[in-house]
N, C-alpha and C. Protein backbone atom coordinates (compact mmCIF):
# COMPACT_ATOMS: atom_id res chain seq x y z
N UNK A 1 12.93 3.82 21.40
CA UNK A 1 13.45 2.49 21.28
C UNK A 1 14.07 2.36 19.89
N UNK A 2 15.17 2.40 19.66
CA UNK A 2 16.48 2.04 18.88
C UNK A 2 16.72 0.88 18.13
N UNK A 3 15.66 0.21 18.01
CA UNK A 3 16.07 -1.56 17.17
C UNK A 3 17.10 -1.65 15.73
N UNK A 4 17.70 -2.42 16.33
CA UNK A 4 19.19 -2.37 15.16
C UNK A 4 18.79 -3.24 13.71
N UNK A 5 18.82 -2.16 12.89
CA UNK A 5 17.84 -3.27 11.45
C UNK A 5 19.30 -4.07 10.72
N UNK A 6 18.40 -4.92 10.70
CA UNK A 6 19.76 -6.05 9.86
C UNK A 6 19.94 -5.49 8.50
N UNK A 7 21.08 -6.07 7.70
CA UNK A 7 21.37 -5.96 6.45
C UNK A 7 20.14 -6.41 5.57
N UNK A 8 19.93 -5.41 3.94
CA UNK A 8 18.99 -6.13 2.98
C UNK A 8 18.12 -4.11 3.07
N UNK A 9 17.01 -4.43 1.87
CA UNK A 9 16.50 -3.33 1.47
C UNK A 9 15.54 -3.47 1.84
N UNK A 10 15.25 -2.16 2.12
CA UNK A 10 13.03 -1.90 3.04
C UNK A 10 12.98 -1.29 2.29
N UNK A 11 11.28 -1.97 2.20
CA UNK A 11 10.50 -1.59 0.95
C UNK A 11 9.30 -1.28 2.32
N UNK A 12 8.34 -0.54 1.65
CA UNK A 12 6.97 0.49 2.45
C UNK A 12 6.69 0.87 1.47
N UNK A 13 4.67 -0.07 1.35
CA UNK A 13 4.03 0.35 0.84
C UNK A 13 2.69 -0.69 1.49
N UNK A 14 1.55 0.08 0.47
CA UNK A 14 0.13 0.04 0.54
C UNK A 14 -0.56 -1.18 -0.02
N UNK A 15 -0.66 -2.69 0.28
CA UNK A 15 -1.35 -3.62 -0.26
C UNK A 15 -2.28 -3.19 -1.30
N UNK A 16 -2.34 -3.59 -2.44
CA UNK A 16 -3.57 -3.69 -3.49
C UNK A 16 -4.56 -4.59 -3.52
N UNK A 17 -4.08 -5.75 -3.63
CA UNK A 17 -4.44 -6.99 -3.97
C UNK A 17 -3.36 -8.14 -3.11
N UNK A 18 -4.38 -9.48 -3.24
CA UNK A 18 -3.26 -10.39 -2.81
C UNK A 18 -4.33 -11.68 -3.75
N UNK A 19 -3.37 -12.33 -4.11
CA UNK A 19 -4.16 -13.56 -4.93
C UNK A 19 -3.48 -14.81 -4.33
N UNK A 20 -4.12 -16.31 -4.87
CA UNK A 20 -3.58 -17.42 -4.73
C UNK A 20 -4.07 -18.30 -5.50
N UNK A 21 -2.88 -19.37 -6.37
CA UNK A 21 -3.01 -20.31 -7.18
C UNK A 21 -3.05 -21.75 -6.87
N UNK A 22 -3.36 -22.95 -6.84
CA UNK A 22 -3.00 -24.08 -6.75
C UNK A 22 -2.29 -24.69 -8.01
N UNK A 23 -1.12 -25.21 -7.90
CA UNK A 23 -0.55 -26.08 -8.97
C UNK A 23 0.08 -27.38 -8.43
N UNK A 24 -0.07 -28.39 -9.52
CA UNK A 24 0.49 -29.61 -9.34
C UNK A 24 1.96 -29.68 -9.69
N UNK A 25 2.72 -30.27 -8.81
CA UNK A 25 4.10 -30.18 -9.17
C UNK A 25 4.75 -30.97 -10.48
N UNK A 26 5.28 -30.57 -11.20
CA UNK A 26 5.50 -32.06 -12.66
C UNK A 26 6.20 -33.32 -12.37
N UNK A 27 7.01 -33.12 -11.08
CA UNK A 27 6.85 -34.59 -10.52
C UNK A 27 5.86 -35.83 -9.91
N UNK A 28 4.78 -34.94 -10.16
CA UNK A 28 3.79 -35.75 -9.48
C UNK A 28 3.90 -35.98 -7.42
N UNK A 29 4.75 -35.55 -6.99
CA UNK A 29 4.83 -35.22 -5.40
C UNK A 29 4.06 -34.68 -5.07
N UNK A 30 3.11 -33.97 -5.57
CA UNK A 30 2.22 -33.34 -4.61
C UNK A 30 1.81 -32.01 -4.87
N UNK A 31 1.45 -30.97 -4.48
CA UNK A 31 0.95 -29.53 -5.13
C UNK A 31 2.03 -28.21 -3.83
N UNK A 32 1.71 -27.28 -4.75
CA UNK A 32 1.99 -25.79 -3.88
C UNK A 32 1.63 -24.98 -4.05
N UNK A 33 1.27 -23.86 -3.70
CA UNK A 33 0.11 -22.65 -3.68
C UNK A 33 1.61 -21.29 -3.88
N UNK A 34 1.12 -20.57 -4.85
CA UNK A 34 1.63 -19.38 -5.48
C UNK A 34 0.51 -18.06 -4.77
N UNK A 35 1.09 -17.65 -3.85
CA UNK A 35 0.45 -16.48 -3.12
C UNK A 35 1.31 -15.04 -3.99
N UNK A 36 0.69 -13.79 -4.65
CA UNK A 36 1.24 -12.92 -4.88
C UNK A 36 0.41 -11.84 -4.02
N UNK A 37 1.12 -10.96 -3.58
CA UNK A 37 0.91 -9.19 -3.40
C UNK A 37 1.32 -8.69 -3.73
N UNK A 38 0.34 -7.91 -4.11
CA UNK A 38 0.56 -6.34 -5.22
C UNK A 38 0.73 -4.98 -4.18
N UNK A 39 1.66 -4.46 -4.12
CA UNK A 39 2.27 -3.73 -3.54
C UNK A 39 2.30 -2.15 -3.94
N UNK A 40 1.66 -0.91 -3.70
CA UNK A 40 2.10 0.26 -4.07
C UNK A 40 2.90 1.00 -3.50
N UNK A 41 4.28 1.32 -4.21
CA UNK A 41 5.23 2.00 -3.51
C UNK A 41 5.26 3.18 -4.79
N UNK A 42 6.40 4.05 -4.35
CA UNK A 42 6.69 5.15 -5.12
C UNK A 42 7.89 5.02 -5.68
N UNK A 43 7.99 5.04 -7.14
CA UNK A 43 7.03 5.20 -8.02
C UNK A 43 6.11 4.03 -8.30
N UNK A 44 6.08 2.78 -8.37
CA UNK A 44 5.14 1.97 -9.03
C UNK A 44 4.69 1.22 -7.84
N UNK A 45 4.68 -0.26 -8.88
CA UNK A 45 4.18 -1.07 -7.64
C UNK A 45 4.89 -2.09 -7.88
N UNK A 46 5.18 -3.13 -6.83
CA UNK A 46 6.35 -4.64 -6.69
C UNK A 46 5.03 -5.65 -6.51
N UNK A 47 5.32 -6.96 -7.05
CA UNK A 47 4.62 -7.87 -6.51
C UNK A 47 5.55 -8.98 -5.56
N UNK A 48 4.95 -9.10 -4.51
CA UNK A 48 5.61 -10.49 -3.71
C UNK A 48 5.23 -11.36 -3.54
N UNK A 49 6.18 -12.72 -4.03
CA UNK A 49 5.52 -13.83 -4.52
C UNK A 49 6.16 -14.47 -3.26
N UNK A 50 5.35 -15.56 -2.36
CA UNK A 50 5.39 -16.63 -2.38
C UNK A 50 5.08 -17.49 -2.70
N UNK A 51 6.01 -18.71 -2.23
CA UNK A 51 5.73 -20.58 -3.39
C UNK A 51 5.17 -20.84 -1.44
N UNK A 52 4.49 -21.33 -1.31
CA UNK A 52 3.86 -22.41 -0.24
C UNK A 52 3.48 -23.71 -0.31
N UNK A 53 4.34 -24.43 0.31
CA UNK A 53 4.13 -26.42 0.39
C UNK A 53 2.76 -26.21 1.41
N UNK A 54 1.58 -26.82 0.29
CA UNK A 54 0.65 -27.22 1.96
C UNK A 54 0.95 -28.36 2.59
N UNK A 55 1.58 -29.39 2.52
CA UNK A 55 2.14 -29.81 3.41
C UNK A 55 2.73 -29.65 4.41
N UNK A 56 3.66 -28.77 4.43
CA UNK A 56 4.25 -28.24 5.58
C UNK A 56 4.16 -26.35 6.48
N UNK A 57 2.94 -25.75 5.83
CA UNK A 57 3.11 -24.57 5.79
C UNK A 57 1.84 -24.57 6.59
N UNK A 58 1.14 -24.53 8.01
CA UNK A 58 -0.17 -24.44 8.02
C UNK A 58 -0.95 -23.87 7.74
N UNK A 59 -0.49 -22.26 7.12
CA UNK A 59 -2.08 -21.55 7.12
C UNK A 59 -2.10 -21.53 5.92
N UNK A 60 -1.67 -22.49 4.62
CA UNK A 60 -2.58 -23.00 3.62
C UNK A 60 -3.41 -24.36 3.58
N UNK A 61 -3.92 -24.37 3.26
CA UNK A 61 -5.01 -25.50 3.31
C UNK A 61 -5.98 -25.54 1.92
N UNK A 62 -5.74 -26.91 1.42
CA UNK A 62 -6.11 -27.53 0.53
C UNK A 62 -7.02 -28.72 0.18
N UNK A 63 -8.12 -28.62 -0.34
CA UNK A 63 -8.77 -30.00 0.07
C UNK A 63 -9.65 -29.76 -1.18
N UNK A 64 -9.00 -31.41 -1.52
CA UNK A 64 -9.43 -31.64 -3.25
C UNK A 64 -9.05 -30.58 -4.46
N UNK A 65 -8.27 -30.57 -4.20
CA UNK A 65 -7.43 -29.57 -5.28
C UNK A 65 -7.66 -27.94 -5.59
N UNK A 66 -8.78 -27.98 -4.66
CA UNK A 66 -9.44 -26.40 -4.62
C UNK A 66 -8.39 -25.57 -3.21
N UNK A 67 -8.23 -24.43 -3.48
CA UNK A 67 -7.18 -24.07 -2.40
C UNK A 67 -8.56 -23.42 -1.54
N UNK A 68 -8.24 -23.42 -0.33
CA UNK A 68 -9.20 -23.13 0.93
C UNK A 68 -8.90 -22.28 1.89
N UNK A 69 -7.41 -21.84 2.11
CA UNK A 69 -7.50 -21.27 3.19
C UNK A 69 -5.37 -20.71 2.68
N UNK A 70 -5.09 -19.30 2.69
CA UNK A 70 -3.91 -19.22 2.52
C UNK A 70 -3.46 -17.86 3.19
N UNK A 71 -2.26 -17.54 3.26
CA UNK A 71 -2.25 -16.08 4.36
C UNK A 71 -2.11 -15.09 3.41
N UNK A 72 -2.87 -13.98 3.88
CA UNK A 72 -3.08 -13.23 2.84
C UNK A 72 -3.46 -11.71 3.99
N UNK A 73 -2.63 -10.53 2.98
CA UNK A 73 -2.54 -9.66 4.01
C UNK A 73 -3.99 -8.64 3.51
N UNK A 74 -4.32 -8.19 4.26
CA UNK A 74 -5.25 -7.24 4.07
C UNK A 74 -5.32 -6.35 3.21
N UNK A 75 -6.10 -5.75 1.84
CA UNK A 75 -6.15 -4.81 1.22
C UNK A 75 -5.89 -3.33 1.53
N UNK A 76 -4.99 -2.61 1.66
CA UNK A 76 -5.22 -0.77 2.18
C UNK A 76 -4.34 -1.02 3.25
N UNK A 77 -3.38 -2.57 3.71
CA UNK A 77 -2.58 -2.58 5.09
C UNK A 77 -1.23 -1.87 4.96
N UNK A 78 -0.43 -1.05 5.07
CA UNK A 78 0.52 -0.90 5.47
C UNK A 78 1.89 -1.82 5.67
N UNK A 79 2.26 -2.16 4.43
CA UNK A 79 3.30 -3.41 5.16
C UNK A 79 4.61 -2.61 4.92
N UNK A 80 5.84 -2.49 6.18
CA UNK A 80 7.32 -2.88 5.65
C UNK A 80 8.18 -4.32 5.54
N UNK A 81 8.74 -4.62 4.53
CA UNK A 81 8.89 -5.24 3.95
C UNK A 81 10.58 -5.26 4.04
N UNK A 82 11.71 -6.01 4.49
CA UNK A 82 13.19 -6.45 4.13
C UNK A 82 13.15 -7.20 3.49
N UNK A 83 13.70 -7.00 2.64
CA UNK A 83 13.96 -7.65 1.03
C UNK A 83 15.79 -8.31 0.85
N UNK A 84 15.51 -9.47 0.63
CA UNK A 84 17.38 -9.74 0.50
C UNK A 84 17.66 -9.36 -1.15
N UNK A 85 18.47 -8.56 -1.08
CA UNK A 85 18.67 -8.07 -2.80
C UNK A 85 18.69 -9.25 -3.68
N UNK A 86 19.55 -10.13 -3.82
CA UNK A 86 19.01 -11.48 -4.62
C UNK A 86 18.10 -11.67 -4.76
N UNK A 87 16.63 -11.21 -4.41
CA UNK A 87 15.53 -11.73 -4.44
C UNK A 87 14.55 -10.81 -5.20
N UNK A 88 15.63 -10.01 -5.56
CA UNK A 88 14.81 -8.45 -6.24
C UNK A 88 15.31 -9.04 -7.92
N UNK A 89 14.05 -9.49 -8.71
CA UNK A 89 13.90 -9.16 -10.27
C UNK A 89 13.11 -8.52 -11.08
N UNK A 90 13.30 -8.34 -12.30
CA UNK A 90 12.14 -7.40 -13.26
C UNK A 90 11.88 -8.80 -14.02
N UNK A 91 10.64 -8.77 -14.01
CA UNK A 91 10.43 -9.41 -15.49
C UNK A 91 8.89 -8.68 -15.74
N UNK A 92 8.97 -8.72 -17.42
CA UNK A 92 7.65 -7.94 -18.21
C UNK A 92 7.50 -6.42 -17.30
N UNK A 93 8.43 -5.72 -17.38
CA UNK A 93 8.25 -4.55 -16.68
C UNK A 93 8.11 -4.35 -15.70
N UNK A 94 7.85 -5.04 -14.52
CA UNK A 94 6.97 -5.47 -13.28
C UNK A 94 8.32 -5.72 -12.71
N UNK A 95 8.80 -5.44 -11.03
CA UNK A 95 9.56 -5.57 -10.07
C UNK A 95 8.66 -6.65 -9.34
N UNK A 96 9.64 -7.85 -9.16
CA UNK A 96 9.01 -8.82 -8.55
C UNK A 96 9.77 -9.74 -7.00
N UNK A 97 9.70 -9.91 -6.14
CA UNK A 97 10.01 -10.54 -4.61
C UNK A 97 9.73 -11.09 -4.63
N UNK A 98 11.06 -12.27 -4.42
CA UNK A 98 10.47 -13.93 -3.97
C UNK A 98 10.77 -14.13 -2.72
N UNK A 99 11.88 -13.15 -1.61
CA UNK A 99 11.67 -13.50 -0.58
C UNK A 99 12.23 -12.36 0.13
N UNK A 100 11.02 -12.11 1.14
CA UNK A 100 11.08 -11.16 1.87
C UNK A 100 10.46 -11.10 3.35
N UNK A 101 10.52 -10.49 4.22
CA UNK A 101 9.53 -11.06 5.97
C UNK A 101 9.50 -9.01 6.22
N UNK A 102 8.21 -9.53 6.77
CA UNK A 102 7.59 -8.49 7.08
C UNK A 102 8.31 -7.62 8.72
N UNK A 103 8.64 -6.40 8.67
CA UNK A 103 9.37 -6.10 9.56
C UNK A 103 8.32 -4.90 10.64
N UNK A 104 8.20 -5.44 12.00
CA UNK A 104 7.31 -4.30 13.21
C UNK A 104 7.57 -2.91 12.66
């Protein structure tokens, strides 16, 4: 089976870690959760960040400012990863993804 891959860069690698933050927005609107994975590819490793509204995102969940519940991939999982090149930066040495979807 032949599936035709769209445009953008695959990335394949080995979950490390995955973390999550709660922050208040400086408008005072409301909060969003900063999910990162740490990623091992060859040679190093990428982190991929998502920003998540719990408002509109369900599988974060928030209650009383403590974060409770956010998607988070398994340690040792196997992910491929399409990456839209715009979304590929360095900062502090570190290769970093702000938006990317996980590909079968």
């Amino acid at each position: 089976m032949d599936a035709e891959l769209k445009p953008g860069i695959y990335i394949h690698g080995k979950v490390l870690s995955c973390t999550a933050n709660v922050y208040n927005r400086k408008d005072g609107s409301g909060q969003f959760v900063r999910v990162r994975h740490e990623i091992a590819t060859k040679p190093g490793t990428i982190e991929y960040e998502q920003v998540l509204d719990p408002a509109r995102d369900t599988g974060v969940k928030v209650e009383g400012g403590v974060l409770v519940a956010y998607p988070s991939i398994p340690e040792d999982t196997v992910v491929p990863l399409r990456v839209a090149p715009e979304s590929i930066r360095e900062y502090k040495g570190k290769v970093r993804i702000s938006r990317a979807e996980r590909v079968a």
